[in-house]
N, C-alpha and C. Protein backbone atom coordinates (compact mmCIF):
# COMPACT_ATOMS: atom_id res chain seq x y z
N UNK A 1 -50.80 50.39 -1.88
CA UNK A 1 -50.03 49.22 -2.30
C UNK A 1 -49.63 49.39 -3.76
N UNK A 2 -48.26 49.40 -4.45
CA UNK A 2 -47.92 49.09 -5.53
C UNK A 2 -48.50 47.86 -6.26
N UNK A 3 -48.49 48.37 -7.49
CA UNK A 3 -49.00 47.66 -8.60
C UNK A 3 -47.97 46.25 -8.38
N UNK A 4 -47.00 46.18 -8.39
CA UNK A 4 -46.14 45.10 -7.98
C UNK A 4 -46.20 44.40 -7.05
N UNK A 5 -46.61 44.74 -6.14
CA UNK A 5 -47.06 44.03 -4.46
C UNK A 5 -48.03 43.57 -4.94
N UNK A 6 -49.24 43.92 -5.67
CA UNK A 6 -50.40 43.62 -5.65
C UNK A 6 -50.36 42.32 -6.56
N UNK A 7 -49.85 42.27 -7.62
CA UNK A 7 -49.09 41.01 -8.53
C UNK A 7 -48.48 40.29 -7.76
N UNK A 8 -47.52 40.65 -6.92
CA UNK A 8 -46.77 39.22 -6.64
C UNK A 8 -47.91 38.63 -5.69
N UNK A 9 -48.94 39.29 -5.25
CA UNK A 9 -50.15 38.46 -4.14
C UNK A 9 -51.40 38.25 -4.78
N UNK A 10 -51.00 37.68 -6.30
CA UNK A 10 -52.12 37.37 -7.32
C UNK A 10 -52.02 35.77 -7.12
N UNK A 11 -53.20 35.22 -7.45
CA UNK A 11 -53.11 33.81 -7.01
C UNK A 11 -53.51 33.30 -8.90
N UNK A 12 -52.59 32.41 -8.92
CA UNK A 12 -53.02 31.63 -10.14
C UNK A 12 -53.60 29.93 -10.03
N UNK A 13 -54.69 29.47 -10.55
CA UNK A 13 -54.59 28.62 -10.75
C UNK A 13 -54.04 27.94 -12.29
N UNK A 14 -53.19 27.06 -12.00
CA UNK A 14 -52.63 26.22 -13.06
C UNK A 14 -53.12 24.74 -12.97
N UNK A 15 -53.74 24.51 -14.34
CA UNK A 15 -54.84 23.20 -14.49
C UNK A 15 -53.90 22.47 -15.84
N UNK A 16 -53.25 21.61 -15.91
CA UNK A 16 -52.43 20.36 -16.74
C UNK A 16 -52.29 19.00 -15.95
N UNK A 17 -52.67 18.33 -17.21
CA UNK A 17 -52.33 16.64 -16.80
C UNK A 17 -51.06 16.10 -16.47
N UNK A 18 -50.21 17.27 -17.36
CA UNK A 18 -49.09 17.09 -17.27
C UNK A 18 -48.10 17.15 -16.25
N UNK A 19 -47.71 16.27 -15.14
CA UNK A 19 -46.88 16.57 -13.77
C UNK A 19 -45.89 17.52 -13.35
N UNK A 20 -45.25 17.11 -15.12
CA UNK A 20 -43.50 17.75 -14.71
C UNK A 20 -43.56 19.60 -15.70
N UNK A 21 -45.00 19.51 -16.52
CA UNK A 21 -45.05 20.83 -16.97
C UNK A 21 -45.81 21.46 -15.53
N UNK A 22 -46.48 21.35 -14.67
CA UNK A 22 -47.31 21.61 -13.64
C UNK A 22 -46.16 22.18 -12.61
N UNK A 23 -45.07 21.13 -12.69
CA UNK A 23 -43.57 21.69 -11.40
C UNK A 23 -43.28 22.36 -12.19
N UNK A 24 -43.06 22.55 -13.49
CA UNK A 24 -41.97 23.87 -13.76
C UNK A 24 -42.90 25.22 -13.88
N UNK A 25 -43.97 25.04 -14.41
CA UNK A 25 -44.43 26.32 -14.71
C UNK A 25 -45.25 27.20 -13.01
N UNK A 26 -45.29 26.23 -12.20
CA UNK A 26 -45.76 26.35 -10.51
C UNK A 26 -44.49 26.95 -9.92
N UNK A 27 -42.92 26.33 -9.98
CA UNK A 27 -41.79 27.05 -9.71
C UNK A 27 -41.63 28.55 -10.24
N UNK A 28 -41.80 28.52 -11.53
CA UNK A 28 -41.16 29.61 -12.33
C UNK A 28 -42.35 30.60 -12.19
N UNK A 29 -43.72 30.48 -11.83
CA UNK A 29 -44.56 31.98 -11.10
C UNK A 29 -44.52 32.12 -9.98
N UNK A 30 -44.04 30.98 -8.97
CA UNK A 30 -43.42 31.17 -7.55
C UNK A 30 -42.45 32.13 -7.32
N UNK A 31 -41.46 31.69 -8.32
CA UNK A 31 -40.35 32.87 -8.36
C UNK A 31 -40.72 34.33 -8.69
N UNK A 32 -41.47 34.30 -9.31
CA UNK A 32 -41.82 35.68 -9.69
C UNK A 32 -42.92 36.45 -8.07
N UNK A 33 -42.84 35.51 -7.27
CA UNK A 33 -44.10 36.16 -6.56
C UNK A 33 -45.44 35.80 -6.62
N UNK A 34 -46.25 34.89 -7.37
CA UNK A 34 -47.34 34.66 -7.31
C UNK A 34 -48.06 33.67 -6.00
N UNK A 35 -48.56 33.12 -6.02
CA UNK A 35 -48.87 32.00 -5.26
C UNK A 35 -49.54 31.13 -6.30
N UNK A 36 -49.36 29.74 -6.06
CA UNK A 36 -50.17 29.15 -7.46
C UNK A 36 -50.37 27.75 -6.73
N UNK A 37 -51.57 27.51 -6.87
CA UNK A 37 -52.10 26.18 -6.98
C UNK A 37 -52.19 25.38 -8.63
N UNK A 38 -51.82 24.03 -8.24
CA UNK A 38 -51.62 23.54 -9.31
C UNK A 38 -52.48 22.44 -9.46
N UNK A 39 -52.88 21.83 -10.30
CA UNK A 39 -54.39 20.69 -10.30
C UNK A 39 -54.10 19.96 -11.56
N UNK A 40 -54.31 18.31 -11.89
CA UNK A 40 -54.09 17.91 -12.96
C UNK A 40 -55.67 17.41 -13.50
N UNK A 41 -56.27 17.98 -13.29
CA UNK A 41 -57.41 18.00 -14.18
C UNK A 41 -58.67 19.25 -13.99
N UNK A 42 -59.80 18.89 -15.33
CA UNK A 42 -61.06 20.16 -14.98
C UNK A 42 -61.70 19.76 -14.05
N UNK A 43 -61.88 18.60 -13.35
CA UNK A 43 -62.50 18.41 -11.87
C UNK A 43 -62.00 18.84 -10.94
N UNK A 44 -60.48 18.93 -10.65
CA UNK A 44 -60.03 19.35 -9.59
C UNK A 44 -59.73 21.08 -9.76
N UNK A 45 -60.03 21.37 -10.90
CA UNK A 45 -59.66 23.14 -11.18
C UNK A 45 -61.16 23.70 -10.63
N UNK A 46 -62.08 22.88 -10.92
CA UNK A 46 -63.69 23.61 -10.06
C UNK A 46 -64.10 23.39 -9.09
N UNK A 47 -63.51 22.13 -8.73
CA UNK A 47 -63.31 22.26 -7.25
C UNK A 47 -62.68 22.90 -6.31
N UNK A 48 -61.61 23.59 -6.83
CA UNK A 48 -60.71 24.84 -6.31
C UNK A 48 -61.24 26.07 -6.57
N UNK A 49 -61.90 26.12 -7.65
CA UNK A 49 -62.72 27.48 -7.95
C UNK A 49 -64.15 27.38 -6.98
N UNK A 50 -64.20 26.59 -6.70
CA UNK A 50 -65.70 26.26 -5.81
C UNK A 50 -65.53 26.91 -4.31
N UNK A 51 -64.14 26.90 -3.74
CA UNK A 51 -63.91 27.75 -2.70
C UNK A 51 -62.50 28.23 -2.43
N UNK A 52 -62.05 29.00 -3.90
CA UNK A 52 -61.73 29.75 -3.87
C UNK A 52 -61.20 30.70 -4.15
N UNK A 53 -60.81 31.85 -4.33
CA UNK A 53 -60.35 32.68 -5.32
C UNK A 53 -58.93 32.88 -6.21
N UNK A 54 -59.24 33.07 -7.62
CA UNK A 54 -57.75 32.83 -7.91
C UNK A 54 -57.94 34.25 -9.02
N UNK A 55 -57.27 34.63 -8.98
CA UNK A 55 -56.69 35.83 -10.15
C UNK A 55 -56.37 35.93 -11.63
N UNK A 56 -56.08 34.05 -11.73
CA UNK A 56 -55.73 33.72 -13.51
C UNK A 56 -55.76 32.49 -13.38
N UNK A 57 -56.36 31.79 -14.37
CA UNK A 57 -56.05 30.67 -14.88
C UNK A 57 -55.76 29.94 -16.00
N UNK A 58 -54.22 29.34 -15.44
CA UNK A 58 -53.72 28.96 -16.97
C UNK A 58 -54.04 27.37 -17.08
N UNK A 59 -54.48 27.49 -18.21
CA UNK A 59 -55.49 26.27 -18.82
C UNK A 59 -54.54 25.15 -19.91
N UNK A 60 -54.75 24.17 -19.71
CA UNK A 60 -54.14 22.98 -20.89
C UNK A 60 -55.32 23.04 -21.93
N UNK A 61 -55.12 23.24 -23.04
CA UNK A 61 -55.98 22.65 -24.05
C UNK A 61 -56.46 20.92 -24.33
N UNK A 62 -55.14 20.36 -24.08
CA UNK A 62 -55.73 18.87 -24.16
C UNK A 62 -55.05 18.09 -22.77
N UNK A 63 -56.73 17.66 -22.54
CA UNK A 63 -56.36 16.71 -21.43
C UNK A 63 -57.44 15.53 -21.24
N UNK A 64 -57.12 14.76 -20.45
CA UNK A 64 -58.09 13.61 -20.60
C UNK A 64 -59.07 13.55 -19.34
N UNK A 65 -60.12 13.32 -20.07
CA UNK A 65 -61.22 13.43 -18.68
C UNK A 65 -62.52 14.58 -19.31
N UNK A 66 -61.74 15.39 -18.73
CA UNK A 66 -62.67 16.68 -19.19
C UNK A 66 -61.34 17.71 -19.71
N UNK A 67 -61.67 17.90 -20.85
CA UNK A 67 -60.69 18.83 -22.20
C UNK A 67 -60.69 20.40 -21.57
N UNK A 68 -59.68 20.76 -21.96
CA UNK A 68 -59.32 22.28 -21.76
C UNK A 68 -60.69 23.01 -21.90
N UNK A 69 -61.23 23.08 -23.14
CA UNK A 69 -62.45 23.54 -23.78
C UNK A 69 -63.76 23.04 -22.64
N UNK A 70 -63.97 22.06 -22.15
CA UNK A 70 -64.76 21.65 -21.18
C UNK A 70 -64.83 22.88 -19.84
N UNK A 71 -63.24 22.43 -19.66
CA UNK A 71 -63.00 23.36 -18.29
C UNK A 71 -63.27 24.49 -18.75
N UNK A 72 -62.39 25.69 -19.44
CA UNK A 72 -62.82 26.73 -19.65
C UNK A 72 -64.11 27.27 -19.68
N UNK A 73 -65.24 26.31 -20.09
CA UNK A 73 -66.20 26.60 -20.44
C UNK A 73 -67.21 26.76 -18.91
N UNK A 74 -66.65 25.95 -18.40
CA UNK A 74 -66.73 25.64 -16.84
C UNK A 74 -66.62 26.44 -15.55
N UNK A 75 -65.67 26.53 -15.95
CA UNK A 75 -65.14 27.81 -15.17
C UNK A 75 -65.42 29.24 -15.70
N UNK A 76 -66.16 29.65 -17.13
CA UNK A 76 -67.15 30.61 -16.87
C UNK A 76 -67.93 30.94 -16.42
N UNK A 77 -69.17 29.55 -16.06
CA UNK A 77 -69.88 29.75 -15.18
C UNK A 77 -69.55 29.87 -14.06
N UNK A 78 -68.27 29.39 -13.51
CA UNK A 78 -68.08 29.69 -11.93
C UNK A 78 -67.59 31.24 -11.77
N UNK A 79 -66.71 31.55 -12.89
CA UNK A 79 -66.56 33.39 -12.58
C UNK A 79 -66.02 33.62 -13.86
N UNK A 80 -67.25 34.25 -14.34
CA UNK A 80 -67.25 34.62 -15.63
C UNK A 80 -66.06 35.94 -15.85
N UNK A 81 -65.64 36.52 -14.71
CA UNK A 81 -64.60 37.65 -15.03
C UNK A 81 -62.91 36.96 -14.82
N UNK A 82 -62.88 35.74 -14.50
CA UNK A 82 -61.47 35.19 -14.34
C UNK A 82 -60.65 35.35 -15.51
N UNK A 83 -59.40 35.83 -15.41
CA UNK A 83 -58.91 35.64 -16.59
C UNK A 83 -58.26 34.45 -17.02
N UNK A 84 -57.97 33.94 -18.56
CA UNK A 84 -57.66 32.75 -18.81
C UNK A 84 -56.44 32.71 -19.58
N UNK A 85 -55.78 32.14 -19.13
CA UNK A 85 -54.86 32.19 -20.42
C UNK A 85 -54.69 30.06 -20.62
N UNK A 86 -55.01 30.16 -21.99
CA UNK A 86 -55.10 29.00 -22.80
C UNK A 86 -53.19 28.43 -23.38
N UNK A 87 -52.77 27.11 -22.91
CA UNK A 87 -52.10 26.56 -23.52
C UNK A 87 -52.21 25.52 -24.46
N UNK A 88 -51.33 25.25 -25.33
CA UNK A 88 -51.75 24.35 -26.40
C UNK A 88 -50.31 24.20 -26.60
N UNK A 89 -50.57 23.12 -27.68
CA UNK A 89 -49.62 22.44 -28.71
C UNK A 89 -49.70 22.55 -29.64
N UNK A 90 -51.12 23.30 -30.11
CA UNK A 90 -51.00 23.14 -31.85
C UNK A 90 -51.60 24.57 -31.81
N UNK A 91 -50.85 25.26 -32.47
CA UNK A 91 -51.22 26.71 -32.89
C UNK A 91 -52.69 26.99 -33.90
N UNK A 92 -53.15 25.71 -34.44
CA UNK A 92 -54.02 25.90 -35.44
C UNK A 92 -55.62 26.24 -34.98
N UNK A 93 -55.28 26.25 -33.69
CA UNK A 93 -56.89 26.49 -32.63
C UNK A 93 -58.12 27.51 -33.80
N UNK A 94 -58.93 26.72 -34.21
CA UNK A 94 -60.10 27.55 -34.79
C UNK A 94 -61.22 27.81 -34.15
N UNK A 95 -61.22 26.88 -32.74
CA UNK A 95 -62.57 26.95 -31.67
C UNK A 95 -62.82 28.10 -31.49
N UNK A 96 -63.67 29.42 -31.66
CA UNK A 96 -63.90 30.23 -31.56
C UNK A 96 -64.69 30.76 -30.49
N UNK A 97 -65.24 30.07 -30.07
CA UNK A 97 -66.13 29.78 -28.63
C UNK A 97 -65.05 29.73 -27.66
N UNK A 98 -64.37 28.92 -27.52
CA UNK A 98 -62.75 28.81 -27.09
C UNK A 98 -61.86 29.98 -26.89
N UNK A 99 -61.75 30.47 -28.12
CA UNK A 99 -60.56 31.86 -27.65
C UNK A 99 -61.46 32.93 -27.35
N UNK A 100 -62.66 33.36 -27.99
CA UNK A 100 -63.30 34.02 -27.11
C UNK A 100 -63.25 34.29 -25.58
N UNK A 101 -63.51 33.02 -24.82
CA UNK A 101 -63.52 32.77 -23.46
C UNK A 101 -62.35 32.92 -22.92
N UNK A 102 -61.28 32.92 -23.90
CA UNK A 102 -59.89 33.10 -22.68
C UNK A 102 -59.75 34.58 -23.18
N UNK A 103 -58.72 34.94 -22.31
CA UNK A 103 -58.22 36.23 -22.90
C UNK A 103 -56.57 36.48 -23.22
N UNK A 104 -55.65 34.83 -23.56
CA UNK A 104 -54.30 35.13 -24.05
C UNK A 104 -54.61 33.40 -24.06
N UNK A 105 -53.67 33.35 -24.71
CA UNK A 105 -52.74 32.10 -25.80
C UNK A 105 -51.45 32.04 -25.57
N UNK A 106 -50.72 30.42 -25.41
CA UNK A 106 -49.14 30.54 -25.56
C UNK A 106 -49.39 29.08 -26.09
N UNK A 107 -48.67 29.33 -27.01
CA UNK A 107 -48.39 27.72 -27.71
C UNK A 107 -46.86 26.67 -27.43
N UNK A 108 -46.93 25.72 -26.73
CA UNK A 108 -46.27 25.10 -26.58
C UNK A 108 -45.29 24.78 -27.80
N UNK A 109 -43.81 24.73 -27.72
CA UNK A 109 -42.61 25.07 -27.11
C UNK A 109 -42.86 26.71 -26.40
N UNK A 110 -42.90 27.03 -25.52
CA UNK A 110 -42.52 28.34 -25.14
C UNK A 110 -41.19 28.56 -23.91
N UNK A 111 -41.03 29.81 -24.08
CA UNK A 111 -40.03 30.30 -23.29
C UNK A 111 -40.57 30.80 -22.22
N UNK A 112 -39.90 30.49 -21.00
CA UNK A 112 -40.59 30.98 -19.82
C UNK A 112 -40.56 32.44 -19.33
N UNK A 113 -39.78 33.06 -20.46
CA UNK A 113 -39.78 34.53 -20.48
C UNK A 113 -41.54 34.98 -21.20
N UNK A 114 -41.33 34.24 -22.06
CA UNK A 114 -42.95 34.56 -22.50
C UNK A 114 -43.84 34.79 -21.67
N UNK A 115 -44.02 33.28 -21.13
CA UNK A 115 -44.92 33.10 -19.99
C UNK A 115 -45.09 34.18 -19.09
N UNK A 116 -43.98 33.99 -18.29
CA UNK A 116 -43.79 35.24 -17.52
C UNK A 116 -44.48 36.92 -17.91
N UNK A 117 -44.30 36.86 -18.84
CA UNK A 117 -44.60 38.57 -19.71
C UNK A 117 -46.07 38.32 -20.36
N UNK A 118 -46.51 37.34 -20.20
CA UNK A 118 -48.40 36.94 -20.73
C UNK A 118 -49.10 37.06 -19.25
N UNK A 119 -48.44 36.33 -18.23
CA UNK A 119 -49.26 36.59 -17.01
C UNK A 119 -49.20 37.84 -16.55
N UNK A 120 -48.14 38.48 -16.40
CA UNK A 120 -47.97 39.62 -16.33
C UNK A 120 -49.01 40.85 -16.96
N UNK A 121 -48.94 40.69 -18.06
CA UNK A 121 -50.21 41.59 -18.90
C UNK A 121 -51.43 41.28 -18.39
N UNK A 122 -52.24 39.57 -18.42
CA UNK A 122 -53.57 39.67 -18.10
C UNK A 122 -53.31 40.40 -16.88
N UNK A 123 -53.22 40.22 -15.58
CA UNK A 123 -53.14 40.29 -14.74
C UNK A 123 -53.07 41.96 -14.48
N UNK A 124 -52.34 42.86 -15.46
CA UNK A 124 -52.38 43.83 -15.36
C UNK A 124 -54.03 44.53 -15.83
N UNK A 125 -54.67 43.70 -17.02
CA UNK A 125 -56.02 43.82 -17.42
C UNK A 125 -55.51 44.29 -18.85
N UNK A 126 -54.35 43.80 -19.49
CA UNK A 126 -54.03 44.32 -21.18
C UNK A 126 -55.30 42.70 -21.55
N UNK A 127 -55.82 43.36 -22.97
CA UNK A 127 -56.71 42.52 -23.87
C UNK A 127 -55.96 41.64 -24.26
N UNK A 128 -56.21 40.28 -24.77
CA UNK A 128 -55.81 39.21 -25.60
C UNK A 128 -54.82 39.06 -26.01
N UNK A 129 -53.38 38.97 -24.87
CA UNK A 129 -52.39 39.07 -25.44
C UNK A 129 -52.23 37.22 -25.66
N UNK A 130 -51.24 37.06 -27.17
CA UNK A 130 -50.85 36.28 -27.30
C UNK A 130 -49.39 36.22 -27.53
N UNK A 131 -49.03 34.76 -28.21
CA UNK A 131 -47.58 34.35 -27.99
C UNK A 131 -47.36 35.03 -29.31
């Protein structure tokens, strides 16, 4: 199987409060081939990790309920080898415990070319790419 086949049958989970960022960024890795479940909170992202497997997960930094930082932290214990990629709004992230645990960053405004080319890398297994 190509490295490409094997990507487009990578499963992402995508965890935001946010509805209408959840449809676009769920469309725009659809298109590319992924499969993606989408969840608006860290309860419903470990409950999906609870049965079943996903390949990446892209994370909100702020959300209400249980915080990006909650989940992430969360979802180490459920599979400590998942990869993460962390979104935000404010570039000034000093949580260090935090970026540790993920392994890429995109800071909101982004281009969905970005996006696209960040999942792409974890997924390939490149280190800590950021925006």
């Amino acid at each position: 199987m190509s490295r490409d086949a094997r990507e487009s049958q990578a499963k992402i989970l995508v965890i935001d409060d946010d509805e209408d960022f959840r449809f676009i960024i769920s469309r725009t890795l659809e298109k590319e081939g992924y499969r993606v479940q989408a969840v608006g909170s860290g309860p419903e992202a470990l409950e999906a990790l609870k049965s079943q497997k996903f390949d990446l997960a892209l994370v909100d930094i702020k959300m209400p309920e249980m915080g990006g930082r909650e989940t992430v932290m969360e979802i180490r214990k459920l599979d400590p080898q998942l990869p993460v990629l962390l979104v935000t709004g404010s570039p000034g992230c000093n949580d260090r415990e935090l970026r540790a645990a993920a392994q890429g960053w995109i800071y909101k405004p982004f281009r969905l070319a970005q996006l696209r080319s960040m999942v792409r890398k974890l997924l390939e297994g490149e280190e800590k790419p950021s925006q």
